[in-house]
ModelCIF file with pLDDT and N, C-alpha, C, O atoms, coordinates in Angstrom:
data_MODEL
#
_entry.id   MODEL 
#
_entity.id                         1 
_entity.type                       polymer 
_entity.pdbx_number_of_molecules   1 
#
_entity_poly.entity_id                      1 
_entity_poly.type                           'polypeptide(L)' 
_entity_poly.nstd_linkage                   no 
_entity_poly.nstd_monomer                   no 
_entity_poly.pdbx_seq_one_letter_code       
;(UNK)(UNK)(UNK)(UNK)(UNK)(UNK)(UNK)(UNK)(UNK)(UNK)(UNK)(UNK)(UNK)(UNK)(UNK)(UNK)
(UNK)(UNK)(UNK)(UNK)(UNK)(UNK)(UNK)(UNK)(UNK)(UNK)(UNK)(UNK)(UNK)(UNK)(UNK)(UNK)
(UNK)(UNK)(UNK)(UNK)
;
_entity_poly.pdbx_seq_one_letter_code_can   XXXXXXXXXXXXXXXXXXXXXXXXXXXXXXXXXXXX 
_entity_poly.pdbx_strand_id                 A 
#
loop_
_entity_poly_seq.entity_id 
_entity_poly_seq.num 
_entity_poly_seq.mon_id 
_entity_poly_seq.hetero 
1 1  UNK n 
1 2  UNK n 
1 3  UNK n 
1 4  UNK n 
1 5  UNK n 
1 6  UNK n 
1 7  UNK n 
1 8  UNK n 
1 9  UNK n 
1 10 UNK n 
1 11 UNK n 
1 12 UNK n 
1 13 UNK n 
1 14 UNK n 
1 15 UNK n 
1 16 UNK n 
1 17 UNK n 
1 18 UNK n 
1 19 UNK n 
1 20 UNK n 
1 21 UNK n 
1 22 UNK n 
1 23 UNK n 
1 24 UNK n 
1 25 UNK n 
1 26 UNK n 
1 27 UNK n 
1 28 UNK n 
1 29 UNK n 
1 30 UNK n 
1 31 UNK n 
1 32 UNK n 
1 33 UNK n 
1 34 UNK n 
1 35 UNK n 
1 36 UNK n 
#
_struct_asym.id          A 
_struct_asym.entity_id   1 
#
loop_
_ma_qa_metric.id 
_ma_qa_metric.mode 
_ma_qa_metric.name 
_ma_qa_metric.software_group_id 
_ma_qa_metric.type 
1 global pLDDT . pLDDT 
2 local  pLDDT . pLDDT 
#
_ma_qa_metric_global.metric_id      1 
_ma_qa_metric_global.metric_value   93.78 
_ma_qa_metric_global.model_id       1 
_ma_qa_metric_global.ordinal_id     1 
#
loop_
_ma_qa_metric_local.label_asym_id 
_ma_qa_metric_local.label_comp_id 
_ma_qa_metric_local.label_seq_id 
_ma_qa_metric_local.metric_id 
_ma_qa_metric_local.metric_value 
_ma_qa_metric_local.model_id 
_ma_qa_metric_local.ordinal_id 
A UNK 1  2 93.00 1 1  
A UNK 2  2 95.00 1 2  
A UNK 3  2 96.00 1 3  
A UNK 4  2 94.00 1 4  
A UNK 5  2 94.00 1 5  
A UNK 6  2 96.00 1 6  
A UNK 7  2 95.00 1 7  
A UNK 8  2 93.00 1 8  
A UNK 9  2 94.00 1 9  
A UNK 10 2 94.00 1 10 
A UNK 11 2 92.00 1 11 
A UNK 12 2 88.00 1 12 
A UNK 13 2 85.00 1 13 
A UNK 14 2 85.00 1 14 
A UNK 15 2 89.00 1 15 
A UNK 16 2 89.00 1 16 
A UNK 17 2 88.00 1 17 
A UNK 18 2 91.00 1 18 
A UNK 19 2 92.00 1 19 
A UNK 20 2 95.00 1 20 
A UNK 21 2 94.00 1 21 
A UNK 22 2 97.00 1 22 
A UNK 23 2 96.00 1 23 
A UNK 24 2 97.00 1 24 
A UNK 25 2 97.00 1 25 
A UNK 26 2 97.00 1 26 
A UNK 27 2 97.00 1 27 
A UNK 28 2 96.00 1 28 
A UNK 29 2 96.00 1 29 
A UNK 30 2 96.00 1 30 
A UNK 31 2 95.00 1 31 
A UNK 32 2 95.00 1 32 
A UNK 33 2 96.00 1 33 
A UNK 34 2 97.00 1 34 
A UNK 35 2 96.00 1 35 
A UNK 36 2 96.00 1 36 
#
loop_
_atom_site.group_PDB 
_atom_site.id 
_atom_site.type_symbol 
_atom_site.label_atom_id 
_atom_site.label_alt_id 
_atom_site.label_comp_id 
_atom_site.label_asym_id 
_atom_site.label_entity_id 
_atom_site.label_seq_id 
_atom_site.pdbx_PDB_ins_code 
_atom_site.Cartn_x 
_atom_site.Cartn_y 
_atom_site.Cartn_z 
_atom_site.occupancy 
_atom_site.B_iso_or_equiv 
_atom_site.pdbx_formal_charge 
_atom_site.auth_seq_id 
_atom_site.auth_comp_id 
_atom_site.auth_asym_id 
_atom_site.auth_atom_id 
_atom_site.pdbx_PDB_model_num 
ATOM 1   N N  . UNK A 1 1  ? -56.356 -183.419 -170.972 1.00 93.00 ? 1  UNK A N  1 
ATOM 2   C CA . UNK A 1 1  ? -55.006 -182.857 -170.862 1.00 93.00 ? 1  UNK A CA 1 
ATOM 3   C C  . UNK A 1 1  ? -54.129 -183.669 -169.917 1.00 93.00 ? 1  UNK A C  1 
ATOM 4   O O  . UNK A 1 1  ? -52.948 -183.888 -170.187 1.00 93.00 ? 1  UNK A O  1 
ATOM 5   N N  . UNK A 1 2  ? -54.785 -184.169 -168.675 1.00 95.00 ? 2  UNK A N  1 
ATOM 6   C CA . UNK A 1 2  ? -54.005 -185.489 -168.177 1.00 95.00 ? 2  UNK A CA 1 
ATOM 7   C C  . UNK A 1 2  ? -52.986 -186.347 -168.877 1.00 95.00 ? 2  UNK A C  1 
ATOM 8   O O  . UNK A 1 2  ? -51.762 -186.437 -168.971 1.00 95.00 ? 2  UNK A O  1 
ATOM 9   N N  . UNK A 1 3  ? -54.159 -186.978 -169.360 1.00 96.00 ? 3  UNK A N  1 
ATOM 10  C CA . UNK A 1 3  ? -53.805 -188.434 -170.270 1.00 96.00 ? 3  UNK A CA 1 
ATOM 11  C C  . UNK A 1 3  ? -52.746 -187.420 -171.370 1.00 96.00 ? 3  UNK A C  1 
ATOM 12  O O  . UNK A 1 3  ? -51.596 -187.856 -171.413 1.00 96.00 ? 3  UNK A O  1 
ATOM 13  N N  . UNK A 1 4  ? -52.989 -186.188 -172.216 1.00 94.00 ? 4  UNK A N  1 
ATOM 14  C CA . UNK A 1 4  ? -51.723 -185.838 -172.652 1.00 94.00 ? 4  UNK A CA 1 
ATOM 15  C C  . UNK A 1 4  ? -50.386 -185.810 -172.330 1.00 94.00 ? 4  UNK A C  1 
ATOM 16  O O  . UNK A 1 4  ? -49.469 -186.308 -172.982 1.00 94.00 ? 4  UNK A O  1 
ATOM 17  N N  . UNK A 1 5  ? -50.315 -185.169 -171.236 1.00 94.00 ? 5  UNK A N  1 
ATOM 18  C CA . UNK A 1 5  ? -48.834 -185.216 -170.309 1.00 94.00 ? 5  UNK A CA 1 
ATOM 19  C C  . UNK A 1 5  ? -48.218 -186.282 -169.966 1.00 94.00 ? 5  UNK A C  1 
ATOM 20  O O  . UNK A 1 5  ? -47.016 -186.529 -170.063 1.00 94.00 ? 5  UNK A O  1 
ATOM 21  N N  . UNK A 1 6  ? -49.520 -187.268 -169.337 1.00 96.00 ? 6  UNK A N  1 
ATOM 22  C CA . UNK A 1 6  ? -48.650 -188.831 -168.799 1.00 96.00 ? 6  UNK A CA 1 
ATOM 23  C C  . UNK A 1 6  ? -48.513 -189.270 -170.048 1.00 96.00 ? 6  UNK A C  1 
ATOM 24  O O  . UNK A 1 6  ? -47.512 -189.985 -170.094 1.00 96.00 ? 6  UNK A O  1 
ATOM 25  N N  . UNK A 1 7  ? -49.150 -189.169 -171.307 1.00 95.00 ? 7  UNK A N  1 
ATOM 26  C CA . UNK A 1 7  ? -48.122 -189.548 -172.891 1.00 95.00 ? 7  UNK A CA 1 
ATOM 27  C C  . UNK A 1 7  ? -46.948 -189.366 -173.047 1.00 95.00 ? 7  UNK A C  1 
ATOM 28  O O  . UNK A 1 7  ? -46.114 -190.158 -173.488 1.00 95.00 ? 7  UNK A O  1 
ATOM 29  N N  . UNK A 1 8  ? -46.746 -187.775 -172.516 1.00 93.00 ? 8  UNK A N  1 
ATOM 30  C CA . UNK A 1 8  ? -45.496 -186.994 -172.809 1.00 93.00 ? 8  UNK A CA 1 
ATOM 31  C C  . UNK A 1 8  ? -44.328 -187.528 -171.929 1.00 93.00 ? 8  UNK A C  1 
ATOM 32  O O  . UNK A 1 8  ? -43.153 -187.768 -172.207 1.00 93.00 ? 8  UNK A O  1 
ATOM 33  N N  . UNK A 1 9  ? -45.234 -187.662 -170.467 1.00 94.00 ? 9  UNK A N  1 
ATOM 34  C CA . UNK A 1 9  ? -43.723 -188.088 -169.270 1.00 94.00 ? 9  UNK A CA 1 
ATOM 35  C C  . UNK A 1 9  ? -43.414 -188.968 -169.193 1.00 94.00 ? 9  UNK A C  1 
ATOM 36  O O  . UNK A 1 9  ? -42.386 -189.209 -168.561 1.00 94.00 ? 9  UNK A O  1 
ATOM 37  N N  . UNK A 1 10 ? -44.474 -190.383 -170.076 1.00 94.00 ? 10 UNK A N  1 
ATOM 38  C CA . UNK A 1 10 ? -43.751 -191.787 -170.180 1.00 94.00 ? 10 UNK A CA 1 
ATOM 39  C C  . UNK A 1 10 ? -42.965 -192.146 -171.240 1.00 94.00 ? 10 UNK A C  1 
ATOM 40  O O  . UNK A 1 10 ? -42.742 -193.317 -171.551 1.00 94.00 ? 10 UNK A O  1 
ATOM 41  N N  . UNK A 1 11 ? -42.482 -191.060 -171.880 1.00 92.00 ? 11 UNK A N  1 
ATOM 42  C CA . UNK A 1 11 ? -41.813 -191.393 -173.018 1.00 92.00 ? 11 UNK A CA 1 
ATOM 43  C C  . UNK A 1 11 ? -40.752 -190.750 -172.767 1.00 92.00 ? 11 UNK A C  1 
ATOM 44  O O  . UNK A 1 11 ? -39.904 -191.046 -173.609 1.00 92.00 ? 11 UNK A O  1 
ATOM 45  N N  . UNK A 1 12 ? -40.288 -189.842 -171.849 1.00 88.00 ? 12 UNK A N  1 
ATOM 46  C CA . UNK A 1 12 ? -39.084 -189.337 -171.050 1.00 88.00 ? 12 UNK A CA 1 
ATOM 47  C C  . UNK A 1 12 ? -37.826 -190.314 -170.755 1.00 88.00 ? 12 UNK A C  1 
ATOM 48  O O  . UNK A 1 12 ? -38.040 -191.497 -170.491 1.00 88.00 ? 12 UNK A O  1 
ATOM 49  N N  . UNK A 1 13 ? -36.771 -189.899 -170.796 1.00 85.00 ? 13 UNK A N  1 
ATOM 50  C CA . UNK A 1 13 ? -35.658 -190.668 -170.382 1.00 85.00 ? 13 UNK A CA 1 
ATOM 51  C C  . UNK A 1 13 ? -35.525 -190.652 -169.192 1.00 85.00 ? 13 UNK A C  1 
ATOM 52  O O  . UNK A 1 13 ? -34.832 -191.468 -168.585 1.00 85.00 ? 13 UNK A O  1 
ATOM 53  N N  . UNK A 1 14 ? -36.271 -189.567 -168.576 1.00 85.00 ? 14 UNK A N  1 
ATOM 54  C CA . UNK A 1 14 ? -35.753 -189.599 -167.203 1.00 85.00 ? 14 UNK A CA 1 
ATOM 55  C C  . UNK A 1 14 ? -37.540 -190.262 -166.374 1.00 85.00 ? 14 UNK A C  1 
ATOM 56  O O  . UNK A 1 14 ? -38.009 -189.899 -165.295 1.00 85.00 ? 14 UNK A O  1 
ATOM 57  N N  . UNK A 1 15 ? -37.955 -190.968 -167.063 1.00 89.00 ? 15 UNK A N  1 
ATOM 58  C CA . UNK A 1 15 ? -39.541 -191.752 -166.933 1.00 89.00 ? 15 UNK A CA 1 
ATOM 59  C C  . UNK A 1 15 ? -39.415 -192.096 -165.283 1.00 89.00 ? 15 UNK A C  1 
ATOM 60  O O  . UNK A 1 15 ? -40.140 -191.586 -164.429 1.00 89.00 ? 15 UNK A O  1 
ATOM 61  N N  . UNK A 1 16 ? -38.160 -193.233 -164.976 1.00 89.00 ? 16 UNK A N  1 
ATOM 62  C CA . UNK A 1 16 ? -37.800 -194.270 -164.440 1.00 89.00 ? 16 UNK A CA 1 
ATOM 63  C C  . UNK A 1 16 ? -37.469 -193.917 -163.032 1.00 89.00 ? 16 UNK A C  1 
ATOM 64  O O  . UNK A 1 16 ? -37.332 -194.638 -162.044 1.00 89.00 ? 16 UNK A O  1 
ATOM 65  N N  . UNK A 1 17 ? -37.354 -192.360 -163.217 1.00 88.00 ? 17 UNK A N  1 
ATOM 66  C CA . UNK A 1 17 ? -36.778 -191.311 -161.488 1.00 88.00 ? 17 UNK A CA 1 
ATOM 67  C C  . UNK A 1 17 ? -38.058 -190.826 -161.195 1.00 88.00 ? 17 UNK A C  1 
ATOM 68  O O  . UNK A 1 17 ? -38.153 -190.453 -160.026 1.00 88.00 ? 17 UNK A O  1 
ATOM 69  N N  . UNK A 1 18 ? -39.370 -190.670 -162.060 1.00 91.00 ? 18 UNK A N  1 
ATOM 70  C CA . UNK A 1 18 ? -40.327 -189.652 -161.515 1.00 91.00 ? 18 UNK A CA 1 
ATOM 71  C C  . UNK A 1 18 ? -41.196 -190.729 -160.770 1.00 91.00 ? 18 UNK A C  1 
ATOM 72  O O  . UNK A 1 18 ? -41.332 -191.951 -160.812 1.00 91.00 ? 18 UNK A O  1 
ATOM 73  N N  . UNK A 1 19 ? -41.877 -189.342 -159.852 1.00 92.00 ? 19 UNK A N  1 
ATOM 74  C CA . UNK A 1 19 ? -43.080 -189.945 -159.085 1.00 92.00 ? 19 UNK A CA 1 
ATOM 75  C C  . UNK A 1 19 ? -44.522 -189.193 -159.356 1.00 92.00 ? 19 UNK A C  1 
ATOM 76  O O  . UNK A 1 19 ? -44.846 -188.036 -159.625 1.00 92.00 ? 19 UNK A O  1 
ATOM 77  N N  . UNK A 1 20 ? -45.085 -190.186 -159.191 1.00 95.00 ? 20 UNK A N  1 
ATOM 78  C CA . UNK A 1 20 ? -46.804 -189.059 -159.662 1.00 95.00 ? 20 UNK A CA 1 
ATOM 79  C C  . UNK A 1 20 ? -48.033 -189.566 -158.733 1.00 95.00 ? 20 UNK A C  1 
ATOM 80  O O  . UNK A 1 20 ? -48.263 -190.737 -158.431 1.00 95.00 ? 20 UNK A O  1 
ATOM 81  N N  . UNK A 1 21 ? -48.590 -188.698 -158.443 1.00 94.00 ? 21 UNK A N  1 
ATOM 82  C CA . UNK A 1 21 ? -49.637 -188.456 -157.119 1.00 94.00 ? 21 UNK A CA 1 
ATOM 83  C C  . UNK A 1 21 ? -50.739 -188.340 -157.743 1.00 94.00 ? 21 UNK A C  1 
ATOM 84  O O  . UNK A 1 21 ? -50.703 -187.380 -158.513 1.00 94.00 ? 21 UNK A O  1 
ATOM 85  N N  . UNK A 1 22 ? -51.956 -189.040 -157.755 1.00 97.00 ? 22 UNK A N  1 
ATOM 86  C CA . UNK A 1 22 ? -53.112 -188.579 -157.762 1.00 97.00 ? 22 UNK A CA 1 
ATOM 87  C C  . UNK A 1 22 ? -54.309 -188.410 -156.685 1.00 97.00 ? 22 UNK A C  1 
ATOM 88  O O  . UNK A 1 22 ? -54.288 -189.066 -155.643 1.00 97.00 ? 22 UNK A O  1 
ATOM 89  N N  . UNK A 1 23 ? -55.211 -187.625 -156.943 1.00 96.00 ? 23 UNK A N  1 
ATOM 90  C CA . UNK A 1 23 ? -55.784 -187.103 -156.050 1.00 96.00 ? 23 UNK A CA 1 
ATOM 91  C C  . UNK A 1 23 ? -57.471 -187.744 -156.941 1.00 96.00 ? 23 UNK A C  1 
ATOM 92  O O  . UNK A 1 23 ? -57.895 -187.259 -157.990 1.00 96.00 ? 23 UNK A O  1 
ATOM 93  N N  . UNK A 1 24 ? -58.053 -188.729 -156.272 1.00 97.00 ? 24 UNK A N  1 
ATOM 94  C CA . UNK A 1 24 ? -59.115 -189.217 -157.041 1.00 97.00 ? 24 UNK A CA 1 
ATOM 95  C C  . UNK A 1 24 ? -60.403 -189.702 -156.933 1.00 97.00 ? 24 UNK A C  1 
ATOM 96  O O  . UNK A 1 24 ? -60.271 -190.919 -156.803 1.00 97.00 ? 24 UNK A O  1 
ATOM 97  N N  . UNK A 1 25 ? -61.621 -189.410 -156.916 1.00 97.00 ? 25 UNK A N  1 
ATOM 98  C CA . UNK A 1 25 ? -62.445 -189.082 -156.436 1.00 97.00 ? 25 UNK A CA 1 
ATOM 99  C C  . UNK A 1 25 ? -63.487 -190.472 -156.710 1.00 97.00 ? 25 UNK A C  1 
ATOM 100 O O  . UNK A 1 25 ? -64.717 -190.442 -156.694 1.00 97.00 ? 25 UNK A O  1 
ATOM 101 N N  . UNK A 1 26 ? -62.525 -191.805 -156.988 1.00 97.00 ? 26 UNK A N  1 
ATOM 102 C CA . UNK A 1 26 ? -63.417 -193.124 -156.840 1.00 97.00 ? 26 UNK A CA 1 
ATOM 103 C C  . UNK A 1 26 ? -64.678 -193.536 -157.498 1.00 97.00 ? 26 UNK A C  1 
ATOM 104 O O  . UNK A 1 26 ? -65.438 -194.419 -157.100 1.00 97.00 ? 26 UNK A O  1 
ATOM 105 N N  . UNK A 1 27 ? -64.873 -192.464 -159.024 1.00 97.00 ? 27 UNK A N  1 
ATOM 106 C CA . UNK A 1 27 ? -66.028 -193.091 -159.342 1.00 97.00 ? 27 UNK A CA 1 
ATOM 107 C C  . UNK A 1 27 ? -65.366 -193.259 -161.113 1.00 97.00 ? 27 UNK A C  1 
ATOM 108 O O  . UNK A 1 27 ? -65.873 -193.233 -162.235 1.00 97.00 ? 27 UNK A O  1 
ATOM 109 N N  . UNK A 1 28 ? -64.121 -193.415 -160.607 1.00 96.00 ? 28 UNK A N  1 
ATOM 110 C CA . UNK A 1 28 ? -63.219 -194.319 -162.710 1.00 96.00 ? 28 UNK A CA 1 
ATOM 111 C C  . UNK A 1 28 ? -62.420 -194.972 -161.984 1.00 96.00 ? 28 UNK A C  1 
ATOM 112 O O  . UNK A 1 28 ? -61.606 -194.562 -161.157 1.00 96.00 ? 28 UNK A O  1 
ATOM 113 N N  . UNK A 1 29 ? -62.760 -196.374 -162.429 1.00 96.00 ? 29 UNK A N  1 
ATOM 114 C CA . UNK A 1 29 ? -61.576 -197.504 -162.596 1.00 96.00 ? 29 UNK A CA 1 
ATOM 115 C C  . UNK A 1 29 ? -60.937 -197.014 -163.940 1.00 96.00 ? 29 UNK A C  1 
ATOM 116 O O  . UNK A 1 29 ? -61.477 -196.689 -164.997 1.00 96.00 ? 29 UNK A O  1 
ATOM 117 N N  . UNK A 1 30 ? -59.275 -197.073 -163.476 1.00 96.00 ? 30 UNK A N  1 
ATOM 118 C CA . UNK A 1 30 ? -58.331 -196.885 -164.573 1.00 96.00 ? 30 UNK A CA 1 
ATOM 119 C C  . UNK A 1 30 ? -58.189 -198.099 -165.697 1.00 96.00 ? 30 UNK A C  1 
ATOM 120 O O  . UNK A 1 30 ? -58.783 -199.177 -165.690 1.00 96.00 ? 30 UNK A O  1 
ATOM 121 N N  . UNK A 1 31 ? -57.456 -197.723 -166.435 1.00 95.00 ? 31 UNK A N  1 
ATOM 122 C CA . UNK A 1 31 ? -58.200 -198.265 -167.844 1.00 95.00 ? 31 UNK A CA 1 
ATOM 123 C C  . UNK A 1 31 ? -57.008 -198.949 -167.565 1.00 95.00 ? 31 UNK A C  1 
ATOM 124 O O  . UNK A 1 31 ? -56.355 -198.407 -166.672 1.00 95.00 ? 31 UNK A O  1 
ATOM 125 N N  . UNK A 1 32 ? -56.359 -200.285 -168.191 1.00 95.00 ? 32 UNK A N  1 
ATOM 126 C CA . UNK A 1 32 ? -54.987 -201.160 -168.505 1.00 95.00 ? 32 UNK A CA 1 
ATOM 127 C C  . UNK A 1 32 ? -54.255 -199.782 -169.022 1.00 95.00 ? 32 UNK A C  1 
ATOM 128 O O  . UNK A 1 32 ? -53.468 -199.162 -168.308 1.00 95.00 ? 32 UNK A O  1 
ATOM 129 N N  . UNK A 1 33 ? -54.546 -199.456 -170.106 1.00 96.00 ? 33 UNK A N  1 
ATOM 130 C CA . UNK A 1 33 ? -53.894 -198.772 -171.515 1.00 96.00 ? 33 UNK A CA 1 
ATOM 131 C C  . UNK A 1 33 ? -53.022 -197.471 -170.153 1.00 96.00 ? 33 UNK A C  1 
ATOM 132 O O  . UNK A 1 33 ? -51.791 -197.469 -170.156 1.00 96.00 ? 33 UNK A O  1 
ATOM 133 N N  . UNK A 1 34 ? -53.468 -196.885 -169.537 1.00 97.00 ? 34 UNK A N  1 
ATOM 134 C CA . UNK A 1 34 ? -53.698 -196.192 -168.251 1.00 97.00 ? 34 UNK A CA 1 
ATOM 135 C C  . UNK A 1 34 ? -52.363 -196.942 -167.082 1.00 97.00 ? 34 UNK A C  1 
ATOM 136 O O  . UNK A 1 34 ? -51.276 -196.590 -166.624 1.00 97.00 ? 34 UNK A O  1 
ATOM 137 N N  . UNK A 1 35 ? -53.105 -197.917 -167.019 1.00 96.00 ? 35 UNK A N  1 
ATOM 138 C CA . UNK A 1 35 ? -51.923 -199.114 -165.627 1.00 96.00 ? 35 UNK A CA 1 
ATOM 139 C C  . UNK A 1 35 ? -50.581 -198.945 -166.681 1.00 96.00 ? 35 UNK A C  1 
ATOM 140 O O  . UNK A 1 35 ? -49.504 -198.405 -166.429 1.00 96.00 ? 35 UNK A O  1 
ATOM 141 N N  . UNK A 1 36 ? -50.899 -199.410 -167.582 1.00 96.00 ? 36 UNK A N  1 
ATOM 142 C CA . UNK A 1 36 ? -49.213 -199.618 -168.222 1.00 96.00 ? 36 UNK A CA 1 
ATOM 143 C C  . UNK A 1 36 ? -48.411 -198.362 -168.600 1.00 96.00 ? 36 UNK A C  1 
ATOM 144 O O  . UNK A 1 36 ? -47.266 -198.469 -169.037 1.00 96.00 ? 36 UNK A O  1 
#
């Protein structure tokens, strides 16, 4: 459900004003598909 939403909020017009926090517990390297 993550990865759903950051689908949803990078496709926002207003993408470019938000900020996003994670809280992460160091055992997943983020994926590219993820970085971009």
């Amino acid at each position: 459900d993550h990865f759903k939403l950051l689908e949803k909020l990078s496709e926002q017009n207003t993408v470019g004003d938000m900020y996003l926090n994670y809280s992460t517990n160091l055992t997943i390297a983020p994926k590219q598909d993820t970085i971009n």
